[in-house]
C-alpha atoms as a PDB file:
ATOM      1  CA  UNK A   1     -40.894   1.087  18.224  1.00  0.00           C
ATOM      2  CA  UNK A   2     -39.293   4.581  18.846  1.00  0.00           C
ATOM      3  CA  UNK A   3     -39.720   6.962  15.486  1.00  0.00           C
ATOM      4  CA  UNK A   4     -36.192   8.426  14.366  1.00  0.00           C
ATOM      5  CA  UNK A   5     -36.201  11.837  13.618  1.00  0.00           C
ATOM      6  CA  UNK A   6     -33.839  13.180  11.054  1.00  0.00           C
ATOM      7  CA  UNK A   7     -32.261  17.081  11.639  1.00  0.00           C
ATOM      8  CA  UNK A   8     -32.086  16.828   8.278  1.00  0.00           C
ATOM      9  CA  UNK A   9     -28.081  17.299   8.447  1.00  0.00           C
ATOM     10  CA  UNK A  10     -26.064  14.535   6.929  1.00  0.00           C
ATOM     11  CA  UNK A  11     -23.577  12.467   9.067  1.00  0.00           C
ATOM     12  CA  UNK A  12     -20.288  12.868   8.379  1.00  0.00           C
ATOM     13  CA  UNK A  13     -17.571  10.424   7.922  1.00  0.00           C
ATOM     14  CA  UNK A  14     -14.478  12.351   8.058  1.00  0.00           C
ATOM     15  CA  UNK A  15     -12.517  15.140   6.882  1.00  0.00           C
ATOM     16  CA  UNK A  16      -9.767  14.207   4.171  1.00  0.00           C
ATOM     17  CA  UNK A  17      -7.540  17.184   3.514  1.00  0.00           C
ATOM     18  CA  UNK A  18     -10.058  20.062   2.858  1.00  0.00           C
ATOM     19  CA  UNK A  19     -12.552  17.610   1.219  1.00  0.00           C
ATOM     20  CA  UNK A  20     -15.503  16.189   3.746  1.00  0.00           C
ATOM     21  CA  UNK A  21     -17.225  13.045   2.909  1.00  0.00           C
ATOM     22  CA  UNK A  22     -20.856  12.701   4.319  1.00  0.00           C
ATOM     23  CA  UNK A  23     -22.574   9.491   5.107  1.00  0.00           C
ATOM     24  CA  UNK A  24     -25.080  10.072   2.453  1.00  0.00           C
ATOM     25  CA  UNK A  25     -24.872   8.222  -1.298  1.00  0.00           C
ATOM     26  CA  UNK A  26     -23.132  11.196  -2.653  1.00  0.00           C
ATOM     27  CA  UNK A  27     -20.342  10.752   0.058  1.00  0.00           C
ATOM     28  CA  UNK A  28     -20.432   7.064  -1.452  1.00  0.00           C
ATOM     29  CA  UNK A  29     -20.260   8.116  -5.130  1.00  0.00           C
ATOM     30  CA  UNK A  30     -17.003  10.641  -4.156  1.00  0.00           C
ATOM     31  CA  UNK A  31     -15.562   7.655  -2.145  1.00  0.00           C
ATOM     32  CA  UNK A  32     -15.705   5.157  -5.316  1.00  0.00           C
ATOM     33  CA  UNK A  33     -14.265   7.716  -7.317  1.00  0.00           C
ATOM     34  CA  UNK A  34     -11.544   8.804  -5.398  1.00  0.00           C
ATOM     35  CA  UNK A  35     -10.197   4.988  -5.153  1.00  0.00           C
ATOM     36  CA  UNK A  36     -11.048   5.098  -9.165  1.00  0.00           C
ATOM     37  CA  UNK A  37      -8.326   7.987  -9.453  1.00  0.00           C
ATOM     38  CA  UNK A  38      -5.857   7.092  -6.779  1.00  0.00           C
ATOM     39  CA  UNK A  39      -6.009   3.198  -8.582  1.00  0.00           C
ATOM     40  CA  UNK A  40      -5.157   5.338 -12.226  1.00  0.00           C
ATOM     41  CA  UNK A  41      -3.090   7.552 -10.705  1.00  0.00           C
ATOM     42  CA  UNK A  42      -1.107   5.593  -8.099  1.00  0.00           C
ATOM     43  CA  UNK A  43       0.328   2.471  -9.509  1.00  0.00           C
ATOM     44  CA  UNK A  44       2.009   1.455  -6.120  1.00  0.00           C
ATOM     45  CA  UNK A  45      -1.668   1.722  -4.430  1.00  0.00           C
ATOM     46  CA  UNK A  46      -3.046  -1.212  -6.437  1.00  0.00           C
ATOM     47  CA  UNK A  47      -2.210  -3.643  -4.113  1.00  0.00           C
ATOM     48  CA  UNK A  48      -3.339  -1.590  -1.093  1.00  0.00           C
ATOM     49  CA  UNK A  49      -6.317  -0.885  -2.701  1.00  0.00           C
ATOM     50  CA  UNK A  50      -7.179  -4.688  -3.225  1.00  0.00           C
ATOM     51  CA  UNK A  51      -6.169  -5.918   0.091  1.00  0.00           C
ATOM     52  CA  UNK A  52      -8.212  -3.435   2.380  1.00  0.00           C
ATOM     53  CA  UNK A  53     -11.525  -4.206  -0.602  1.00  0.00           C
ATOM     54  CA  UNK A  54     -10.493  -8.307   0.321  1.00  0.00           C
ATOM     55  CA  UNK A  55      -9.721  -7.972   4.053  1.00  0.00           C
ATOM     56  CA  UNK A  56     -13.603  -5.652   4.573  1.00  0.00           C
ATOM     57  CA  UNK A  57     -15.198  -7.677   2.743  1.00  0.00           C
ATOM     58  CA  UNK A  58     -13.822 -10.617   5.250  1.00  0.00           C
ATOM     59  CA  UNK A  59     -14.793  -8.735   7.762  1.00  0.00           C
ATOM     60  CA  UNK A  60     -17.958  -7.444   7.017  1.00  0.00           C
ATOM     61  CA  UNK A  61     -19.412 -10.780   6.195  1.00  0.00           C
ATOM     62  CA  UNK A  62     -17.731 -11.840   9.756  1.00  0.00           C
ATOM     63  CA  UNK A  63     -19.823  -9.279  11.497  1.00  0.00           C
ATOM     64  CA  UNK A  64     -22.732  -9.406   9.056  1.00  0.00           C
ATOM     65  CA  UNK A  65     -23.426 -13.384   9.924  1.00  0.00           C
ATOM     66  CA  UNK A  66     -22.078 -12.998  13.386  1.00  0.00           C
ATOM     67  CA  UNK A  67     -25.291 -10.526  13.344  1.00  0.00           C
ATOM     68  CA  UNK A  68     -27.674 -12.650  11.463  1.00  0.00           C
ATOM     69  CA  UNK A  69     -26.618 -15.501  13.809  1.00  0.00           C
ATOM     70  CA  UNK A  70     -27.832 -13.256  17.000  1.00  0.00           C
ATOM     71  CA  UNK A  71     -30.951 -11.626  16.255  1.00  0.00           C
ATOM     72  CA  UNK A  72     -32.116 -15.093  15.096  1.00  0.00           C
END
């Protein structure tokens, strides 16, 4: 098995405005609380908010057995 080596910059996931949100857990931790804010903040983004969380979580647990199911 090939060994992976790291350049020890993070991936990143995209540029929002001027703020840029690695791939790393601190891009997570900025993600979750930008959605914490916007749900406070933005009253009208509730529902948005809830649908994309329900229709990824579909999805990912689509792909995620579709996966499994494969490398079985």
């Amino acid at each position: 098995m090939p060994v992976k080596i790291s350049s020890g910059k993070p991936s990143y996931l995209g540029r929002f405005g001027g703020l840029t949100v690695p791939g790393t857990p601190v891009g997570a931790i900025v993600s979750i609380g930008l959605v914490i804010l916007c749900w406070l903040a933005i009253p009208l983004a509730r529902p948005f908010i809830l649908g994309t969380g329900g229709l990824g979580l579909i999805v990912g647990l689509i792909l995620w057995w579709r996966h499994s199911k494969l490398s079985e």
